[in-house]
C-alpha atoms as a PDB file:
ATOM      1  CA  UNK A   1      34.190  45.221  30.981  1.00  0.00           C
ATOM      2  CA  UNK A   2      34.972  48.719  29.146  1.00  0.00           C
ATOM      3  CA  UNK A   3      35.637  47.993  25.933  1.00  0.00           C
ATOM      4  CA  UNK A   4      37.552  51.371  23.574  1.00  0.00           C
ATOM      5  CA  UNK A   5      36.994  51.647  20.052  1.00  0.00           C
ATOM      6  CA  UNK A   6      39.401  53.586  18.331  1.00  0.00           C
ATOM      7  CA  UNK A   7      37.713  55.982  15.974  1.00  0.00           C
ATOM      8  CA  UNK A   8      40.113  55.326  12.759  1.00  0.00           C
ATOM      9  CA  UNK A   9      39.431  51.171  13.058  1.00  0.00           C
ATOM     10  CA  UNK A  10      35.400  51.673  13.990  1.00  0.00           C
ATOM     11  CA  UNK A  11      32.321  53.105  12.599  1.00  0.00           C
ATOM     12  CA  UNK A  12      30.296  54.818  15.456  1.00  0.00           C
ATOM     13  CA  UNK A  13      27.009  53.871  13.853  1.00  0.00           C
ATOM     14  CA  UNK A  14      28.334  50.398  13.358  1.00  0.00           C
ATOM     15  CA  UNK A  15      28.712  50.174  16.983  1.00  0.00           C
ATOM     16  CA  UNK A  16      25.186  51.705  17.159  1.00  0.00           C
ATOM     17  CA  UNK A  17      23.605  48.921  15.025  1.00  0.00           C
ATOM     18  CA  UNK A  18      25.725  46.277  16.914  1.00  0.00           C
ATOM     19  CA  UNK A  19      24.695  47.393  20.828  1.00  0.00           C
ATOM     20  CA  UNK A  20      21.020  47.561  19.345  1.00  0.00           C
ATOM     21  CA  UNK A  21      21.254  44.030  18.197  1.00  0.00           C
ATOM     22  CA  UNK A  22      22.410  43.091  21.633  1.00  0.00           C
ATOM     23  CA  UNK A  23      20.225  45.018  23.567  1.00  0.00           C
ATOM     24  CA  UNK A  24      17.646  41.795  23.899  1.00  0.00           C
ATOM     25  CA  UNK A  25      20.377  39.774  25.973  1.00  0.00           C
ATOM     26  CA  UNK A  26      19.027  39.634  29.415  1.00  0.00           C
ATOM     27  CA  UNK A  27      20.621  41.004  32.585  1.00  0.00           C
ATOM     28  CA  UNK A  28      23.306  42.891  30.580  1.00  0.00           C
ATOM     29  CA  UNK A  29      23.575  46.485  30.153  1.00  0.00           C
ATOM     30  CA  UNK A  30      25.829  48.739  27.674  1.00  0.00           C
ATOM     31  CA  UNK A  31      26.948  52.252  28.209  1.00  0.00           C
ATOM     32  CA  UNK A  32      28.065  54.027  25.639  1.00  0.00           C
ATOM     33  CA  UNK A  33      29.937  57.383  25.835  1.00  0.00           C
ATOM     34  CA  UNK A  34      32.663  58.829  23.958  1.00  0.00           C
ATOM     35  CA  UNK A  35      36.173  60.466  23.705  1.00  0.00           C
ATOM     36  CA  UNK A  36      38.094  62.045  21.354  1.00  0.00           C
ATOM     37  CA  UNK A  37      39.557  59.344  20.308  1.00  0.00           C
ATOM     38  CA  UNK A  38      37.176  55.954  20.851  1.00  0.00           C
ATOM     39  CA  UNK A  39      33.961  55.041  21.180  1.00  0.00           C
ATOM     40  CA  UNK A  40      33.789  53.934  24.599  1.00  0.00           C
ATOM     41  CA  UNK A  41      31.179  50.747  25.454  1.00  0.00           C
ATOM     42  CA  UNK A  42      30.926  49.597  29.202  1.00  0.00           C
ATOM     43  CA  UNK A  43      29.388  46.249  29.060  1.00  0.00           C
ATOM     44  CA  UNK A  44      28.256  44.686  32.616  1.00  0.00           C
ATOM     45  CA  UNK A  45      26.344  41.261  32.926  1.00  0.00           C
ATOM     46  CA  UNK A  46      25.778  38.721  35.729  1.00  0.00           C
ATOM     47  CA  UNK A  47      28.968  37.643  35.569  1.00  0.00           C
ATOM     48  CA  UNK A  48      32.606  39.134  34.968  1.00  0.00           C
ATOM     49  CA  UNK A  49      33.012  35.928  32.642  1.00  0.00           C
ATOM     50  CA  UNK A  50      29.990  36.871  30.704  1.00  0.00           C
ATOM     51  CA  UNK A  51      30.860  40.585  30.613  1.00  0.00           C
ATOM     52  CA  UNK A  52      33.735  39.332  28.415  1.00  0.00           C
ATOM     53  CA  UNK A  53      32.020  36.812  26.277  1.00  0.00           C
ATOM     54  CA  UNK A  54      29.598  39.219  25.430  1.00  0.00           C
ATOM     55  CA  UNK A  55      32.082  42.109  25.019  1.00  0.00           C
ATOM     56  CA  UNK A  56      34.396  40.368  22.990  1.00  0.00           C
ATOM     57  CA  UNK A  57      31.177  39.261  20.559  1.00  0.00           C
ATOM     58  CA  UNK A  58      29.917  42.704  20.725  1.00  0.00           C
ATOM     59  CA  UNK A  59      33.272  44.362  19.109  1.00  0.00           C
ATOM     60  CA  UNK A  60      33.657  41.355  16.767  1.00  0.00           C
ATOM     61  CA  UNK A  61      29.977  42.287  15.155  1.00  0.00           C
ATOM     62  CA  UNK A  62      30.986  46.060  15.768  1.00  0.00           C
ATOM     63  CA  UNK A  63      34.213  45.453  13.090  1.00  0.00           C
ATOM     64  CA  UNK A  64      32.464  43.538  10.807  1.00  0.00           C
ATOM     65  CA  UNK A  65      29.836  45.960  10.368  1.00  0.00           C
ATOM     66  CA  UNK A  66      32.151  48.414  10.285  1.00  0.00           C
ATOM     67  CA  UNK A  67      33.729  46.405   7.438  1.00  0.00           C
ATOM     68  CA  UNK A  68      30.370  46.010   5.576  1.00  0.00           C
ATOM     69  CA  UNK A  69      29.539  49.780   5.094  1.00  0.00           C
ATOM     70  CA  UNK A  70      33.065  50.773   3.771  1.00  0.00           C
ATOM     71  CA  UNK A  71      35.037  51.479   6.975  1.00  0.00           C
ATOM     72  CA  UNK A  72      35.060  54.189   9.392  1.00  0.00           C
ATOM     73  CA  UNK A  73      32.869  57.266   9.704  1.00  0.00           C
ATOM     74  CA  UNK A  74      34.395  60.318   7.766  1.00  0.00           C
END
């Protein structure tokens, strides 16, 4: 599941800290790249059903720590 952060909503080193405290989860893998105007995470697990569980956790831990330190990167 591709999941697009857009750069005025997310921090890029909040979505840092959040794919590092996922990296643990077994048989999932995150790729991480980057446009002008998102951070771009590809999420892919043993299932599409888990792709989107853990997806849709990942970006709601991305926002709030995006939300802790102040908003997005400047």
């Amino acid at each position: 599941m591709r999941l697009q952060f857009h750069r005025t909503l997310y921090a890029g080193t909040a979505i840092d800290a959040a794919l590092g405290r996922f990296a643990h989860l077994a048989n999932t893998r995150f790729d991480r790249s980057e446009t002008p105007e998102y951070f771009v995470v590809e999420v892919s697990a043993s299932s599409p059903a888990r792709s989107r569980a853990v997806a849709h956790e990942l970006a709601n831990f991305a926002l709030g720590l995006t939300i802790e330190q102040g908003g997005p990167d400047r």
